[in-house]
Protein backbone atom coordinates (compact mmCIF):
# COMPACT_ATOMS: atom_id res chain seq x y z
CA UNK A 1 -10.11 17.63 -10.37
CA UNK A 2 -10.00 15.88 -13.84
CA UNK A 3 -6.79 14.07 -14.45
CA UNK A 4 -7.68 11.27 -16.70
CA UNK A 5 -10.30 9.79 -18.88
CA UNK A 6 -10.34 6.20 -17.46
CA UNK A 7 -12.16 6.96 -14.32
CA UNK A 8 -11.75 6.56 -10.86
CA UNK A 9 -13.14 3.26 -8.88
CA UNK A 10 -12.10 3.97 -5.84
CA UNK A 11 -11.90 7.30 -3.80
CA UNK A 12 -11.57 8.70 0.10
CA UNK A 13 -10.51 11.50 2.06
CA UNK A 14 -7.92 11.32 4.57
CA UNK A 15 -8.79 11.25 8.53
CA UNK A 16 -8.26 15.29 8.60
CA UNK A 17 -10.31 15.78 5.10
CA UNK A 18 -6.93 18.27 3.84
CA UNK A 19 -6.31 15.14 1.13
CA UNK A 20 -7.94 13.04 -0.98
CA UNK A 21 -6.93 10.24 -3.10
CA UNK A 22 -8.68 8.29 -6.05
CA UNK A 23 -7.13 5.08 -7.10
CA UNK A 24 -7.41 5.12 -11.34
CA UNK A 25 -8.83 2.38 -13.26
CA UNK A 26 -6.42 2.42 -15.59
CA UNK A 27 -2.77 4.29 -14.67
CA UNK A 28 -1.61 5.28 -10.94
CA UNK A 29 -3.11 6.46 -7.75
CA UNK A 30 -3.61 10.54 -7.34
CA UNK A 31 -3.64 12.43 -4.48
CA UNK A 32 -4.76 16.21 -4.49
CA UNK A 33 -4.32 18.56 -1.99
CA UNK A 34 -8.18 19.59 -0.94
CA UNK A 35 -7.60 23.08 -0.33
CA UNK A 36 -6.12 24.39 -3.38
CA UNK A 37 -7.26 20.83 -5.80
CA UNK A 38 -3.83 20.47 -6.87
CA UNK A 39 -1.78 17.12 -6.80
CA UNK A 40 -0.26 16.40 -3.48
CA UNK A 41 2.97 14.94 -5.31
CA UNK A 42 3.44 12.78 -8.38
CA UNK A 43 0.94 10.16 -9.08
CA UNK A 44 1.27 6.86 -7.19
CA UNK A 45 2.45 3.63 -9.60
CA UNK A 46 3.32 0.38 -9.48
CA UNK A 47 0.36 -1.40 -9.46
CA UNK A 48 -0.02 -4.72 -11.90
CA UNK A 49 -4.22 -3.73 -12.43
CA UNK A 50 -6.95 -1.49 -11.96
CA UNK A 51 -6.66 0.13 -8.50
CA UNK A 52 -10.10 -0.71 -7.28
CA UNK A 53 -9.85 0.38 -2.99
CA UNK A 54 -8.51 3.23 -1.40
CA UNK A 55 -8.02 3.59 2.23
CA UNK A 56 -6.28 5.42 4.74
CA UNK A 57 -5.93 4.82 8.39
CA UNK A 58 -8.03 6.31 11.17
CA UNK A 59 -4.57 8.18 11.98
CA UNK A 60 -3.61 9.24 8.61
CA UNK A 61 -0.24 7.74 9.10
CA UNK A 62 -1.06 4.89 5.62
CA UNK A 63 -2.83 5.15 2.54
CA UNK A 64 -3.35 1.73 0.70
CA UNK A 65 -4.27 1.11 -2.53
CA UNK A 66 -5.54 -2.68 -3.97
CA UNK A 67 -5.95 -3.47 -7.31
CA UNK A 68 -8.29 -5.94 -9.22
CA UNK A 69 -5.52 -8.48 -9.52
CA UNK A 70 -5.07 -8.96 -5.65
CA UNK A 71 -1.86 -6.90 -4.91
CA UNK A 72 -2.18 -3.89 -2.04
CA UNK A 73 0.52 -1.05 -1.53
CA UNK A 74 1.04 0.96 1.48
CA UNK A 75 2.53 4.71 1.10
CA UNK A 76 3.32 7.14 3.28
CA UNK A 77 0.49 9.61 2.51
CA UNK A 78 2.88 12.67 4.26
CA UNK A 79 5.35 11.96 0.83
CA UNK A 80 4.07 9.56 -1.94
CA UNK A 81 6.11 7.31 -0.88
CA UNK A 82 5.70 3.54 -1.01
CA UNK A 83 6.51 0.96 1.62
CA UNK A 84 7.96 -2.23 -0.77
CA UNK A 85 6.37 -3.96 -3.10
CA UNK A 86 3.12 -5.10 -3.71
CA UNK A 87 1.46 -7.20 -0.54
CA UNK A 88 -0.01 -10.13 -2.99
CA UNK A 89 -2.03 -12.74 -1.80
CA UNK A 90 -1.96 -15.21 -4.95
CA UNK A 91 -0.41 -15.64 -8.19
CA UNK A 92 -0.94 -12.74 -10.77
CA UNK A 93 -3.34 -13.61 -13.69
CA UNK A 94 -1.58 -14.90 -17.05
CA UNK A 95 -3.37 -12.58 -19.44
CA UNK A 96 -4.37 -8.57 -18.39
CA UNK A 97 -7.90 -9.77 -17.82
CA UNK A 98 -8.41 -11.82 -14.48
CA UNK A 99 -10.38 -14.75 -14.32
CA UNK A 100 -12.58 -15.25 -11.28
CA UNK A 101 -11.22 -18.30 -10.34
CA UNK A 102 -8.27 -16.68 -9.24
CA UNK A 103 -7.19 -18.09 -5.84
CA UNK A 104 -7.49 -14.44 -4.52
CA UNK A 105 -9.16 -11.69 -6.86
CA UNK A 106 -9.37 -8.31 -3.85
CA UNK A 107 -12.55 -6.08 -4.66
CA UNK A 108 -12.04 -3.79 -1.19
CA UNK A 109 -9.89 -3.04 1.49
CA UNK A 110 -9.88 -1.69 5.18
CA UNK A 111 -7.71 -0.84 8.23
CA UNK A 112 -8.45 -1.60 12.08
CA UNK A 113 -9.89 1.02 14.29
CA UNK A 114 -5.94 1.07 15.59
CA UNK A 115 -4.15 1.26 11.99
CA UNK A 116 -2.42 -1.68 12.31
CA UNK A 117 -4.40 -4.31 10.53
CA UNK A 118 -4.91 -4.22 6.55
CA UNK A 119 -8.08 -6.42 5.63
CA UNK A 120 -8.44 -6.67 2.23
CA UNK A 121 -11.42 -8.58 0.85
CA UNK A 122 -11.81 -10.68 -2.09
CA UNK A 123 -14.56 -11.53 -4.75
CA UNK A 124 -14.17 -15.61 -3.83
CA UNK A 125 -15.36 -15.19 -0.24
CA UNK A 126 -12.04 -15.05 1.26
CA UNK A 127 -10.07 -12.16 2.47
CA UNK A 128 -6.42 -11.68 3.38
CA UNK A 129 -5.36 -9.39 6.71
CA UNK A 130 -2.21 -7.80 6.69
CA UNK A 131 -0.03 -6.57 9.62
CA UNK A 132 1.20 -2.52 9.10
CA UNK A 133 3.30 -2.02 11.63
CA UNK A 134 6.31 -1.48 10.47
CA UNK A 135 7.93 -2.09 14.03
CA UNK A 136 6.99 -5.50 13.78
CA UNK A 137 7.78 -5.81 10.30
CA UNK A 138 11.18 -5.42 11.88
CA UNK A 139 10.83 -7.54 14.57
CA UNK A 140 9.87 -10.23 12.23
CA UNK A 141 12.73 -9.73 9.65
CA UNK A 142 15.46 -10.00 12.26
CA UNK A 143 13.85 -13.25 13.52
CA UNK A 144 13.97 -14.40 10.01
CA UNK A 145 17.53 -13.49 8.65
CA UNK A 146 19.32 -13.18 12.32
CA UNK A 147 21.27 -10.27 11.56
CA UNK A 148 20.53 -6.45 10.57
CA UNK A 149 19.44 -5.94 7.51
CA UNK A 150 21.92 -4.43 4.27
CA UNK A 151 21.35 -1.37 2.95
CA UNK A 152 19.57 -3.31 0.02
CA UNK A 153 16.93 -4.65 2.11
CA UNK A 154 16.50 -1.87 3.79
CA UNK A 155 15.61 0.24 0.57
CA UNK A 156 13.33 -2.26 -0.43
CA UNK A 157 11.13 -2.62 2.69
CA UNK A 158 11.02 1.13 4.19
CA UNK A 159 9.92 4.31 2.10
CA UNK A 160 12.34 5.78 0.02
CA UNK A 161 14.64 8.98 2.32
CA UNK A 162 14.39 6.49 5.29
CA UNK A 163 18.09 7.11 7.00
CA UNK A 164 19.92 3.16 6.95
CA UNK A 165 20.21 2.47 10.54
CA UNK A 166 20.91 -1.37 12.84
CA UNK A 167 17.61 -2.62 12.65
CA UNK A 168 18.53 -5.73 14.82
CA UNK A 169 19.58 -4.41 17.83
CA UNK A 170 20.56 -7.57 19.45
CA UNK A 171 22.81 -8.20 16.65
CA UNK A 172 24.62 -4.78 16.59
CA UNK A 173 28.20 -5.08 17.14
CA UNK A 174 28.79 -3.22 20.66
């Protein structure tokens, strides 16, 4: 399963071993199908660095992918596709090489035994933990902006195909 020169930092199987992802040190995330060695879907992007840590949960429901410059990205490993943005921890570096005196420079990441925890550790002996569930991502966004969220929001927090429904229910009209 070549797919480019740059090499790959970072590889693991999913929980049922049918995929397997490799995040690139230079270019996007791949995913191949096991069985047959073919790509699962198009390669993963989006990244601002090297993707140095692959994970996926003990469910299979999440693959993340960190790179070198401290930014994670979930995606829904059933698709390719990506929850929002980058989860950063600290200011991106100035210049494409990273100094290590970064406030946060990530070298590895984890989930919980239950999926819903993202640890990601960094090289300065501090590490950032990360909530996944998008439920209470929810929860937490209604508390924030008290009312459902518009269809822009919507498109930039969930995976792309996600029907637009009231995500606030307490502030659905009746």
């Amino acid at each position: 399963m070549k797919a480019t020169d740059d090499g790959f930092p970072s590889v693991v199987f999913d929980p049922s071993g049918r995929l397997v992802a490799a995040g690139a040190a230079i270019g996007p995330v791949r995913v191949w199908s096991v069985a047959d060695q073919r790509p699962a879907y198009a390669p993963l992007s989006g990244h601002t660095g090297p993707v140095i840590g692959t994970a996926f949960d003990s469910s299979g429901q999440y693959l993340v992918t960190t790179s070198a410059f401290g930014g994670s990205r979930l995606w829904d490993p059933a698709t390719g596709h990506g929850y929002g943005d980058e989860l950063v921890a600290s200011p991106r570096p100035e210049s494409a090489i990273p100094s290590i005196d970064l406030p946060f420079l990530s070298i590895r990441n984890a989930f919980s035994p239950d999926g819903k925890v993202l640890a990601v550790a960094g090289a300065n002996s501090r590490a950032m933990l990360w909530d996944v569930d998008p439920a209470l991502w929810q929860q937490r966004a209604c508390a924030i902006v008290g009312r459902n969220l518009s269809r822009e929001e919507w498109k930039l927090y969930l995976p792309a195909g996600t029907p637009y429904r009231a995500t606030c229910p307490e502030w659905s009209a009746p």
